[in-house]
Protein backbone atom coordinates (compact mmCIF):
# COMPACT_ATOMS: atom_id res chain seq x y z
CA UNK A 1 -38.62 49.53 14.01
CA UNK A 2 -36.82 47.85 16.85
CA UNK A 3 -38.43 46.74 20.45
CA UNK A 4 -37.81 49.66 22.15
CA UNK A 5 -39.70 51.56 19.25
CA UNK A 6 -42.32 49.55 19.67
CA UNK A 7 -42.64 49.33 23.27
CA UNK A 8 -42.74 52.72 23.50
CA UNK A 9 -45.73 52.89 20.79
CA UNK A 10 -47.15 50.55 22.84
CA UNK A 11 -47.38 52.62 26.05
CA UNK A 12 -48.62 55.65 24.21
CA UNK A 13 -51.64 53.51 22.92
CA UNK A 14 -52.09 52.44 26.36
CA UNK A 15 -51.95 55.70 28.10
CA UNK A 16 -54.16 57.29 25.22
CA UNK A 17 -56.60 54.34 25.99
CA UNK A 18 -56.55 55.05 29.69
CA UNK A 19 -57.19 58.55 29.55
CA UNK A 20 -60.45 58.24 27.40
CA UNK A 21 -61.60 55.80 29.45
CA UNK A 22 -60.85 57.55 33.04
CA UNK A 23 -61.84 61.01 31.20
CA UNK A 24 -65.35 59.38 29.94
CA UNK A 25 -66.18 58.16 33.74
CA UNK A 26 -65.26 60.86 35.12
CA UNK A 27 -67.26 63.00 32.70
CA UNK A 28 -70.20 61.16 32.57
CA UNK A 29 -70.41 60.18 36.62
CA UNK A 30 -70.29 63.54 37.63
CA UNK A 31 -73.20 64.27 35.26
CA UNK A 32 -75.24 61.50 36.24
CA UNK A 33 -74.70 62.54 39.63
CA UNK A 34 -75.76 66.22 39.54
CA UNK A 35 -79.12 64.97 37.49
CA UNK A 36 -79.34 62.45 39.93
CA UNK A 37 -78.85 64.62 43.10
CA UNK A 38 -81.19 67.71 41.43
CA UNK A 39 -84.21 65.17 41.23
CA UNK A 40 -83.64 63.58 44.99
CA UNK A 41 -83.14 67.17 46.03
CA UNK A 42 -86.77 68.10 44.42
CA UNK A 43 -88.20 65.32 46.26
CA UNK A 44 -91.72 65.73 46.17
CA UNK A 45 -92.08 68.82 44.49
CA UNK A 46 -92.01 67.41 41.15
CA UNK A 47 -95.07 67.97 39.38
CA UNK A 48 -96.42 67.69 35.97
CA UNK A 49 -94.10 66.00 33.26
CA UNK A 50 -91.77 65.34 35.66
CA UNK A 51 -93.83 63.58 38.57
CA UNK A 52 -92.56 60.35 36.62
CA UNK A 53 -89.35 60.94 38.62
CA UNK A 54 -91.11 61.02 42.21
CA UNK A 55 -91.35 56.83 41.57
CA UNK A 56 -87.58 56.73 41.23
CA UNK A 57 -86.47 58.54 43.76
CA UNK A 58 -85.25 55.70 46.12
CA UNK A 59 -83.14 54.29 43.13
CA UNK A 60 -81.40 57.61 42.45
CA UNK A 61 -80.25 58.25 46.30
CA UNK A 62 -79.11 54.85 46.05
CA UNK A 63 -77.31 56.00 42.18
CA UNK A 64 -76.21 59.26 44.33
CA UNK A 65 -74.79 57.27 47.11
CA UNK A 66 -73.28 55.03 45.03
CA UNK A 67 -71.74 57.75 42.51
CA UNK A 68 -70.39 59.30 45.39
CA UNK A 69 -68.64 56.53 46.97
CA UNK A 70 -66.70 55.59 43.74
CA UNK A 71 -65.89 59.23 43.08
CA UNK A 72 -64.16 59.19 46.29
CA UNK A 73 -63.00 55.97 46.43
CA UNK A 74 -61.57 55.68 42.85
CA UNK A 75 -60.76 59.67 42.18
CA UNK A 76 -61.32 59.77 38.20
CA UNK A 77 -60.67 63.26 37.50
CA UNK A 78 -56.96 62.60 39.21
CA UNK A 79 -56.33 59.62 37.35
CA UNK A 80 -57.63 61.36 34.50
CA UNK A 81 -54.88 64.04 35.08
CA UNK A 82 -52.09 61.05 35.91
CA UNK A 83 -52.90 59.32 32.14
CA UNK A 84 -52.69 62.61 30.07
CA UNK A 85 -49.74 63.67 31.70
CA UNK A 86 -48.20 59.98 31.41
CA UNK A 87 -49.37 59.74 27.83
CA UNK A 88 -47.57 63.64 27.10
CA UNK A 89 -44.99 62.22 28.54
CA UNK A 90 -44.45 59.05 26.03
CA UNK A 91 -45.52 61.22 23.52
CA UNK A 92 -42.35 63.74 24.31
CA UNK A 93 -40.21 60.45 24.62
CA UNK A 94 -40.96 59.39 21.53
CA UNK A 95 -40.13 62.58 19.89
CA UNK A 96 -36.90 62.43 21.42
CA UNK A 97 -36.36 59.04 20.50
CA UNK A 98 -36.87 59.81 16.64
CA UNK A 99 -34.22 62.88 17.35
CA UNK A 100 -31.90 60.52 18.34
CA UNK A 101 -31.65 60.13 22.21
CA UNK A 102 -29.64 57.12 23.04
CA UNK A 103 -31.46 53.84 23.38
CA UNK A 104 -30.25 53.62 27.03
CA UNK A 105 -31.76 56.91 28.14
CA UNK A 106 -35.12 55.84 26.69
CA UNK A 107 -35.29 52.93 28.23
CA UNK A 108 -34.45 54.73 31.52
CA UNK A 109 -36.95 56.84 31.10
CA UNK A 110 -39.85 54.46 29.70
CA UNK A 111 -39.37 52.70 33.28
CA UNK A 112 -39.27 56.52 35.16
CA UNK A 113 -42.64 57.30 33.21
CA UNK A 114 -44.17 53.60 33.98
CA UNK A 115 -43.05 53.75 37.50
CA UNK A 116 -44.61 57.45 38.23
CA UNK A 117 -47.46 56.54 36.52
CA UNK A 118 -47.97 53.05 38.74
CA UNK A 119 -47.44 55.63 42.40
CA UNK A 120 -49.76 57.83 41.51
CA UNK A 121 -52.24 55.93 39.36
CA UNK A 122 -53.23 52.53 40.96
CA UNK A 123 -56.04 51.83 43.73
């Protein structure tokens, strides 16, 4: 297995990394926030079992606010989209690589890939 082979492993294990991760916040921050946003929302009309929740209600606006500035500030769900399509994209290189597509051309593309990735990707 030569460097290019295992640079290009590399990246996949990165991307595949990247999209759990962004897929998992995204996932679990929009729940949190709907839970979080249904209880402020029923304010003081929480009764029985769930009048536990009136207590809390400062620190889940403040967990709504909070949720909602990230969401917007750091967009998961698009950088969710960006990894999986960077880490298809690796994936399809390597493929092509094993079928014999010219060391050059991978390389070419490995730095296309990286580069598109790093536009649309970063903060």
């Amino acid at each position: 297995m030569g460097l290019l082979d295992k640079e290009l492993k590399k990246a996949k294990r990165r991307m595949g990394v990247f999209t759990f991760l962004w897929g998992a916040w995204y996932r679990s921050s929009r729940a949190a926030l709907i839970v979080a946003a249904a209880a402020v929302a029923a304010g003081d009309h929480l009764h029985g079992k769930l009048g536990w929740l009136m207590k809390w209600q400062p620190a889940l606006a403040l967990a709504v606010g909070i949720l909602t500035a990230m969401d917007s500030w750091l967009r998961p769900h698009t950088k969710w989209q960006g990894s999986m399509k960077s880490r298809d994209d690796f994936v399809s290189l390597a493929i092509q690589s094993e079928g014999g597509l010219p060391a050059d051309e991978v390389r070419s593309k490995v730095d296309e890939i990286r580069a598109e990735h790093r536009d649309r990707n970063l903060l």
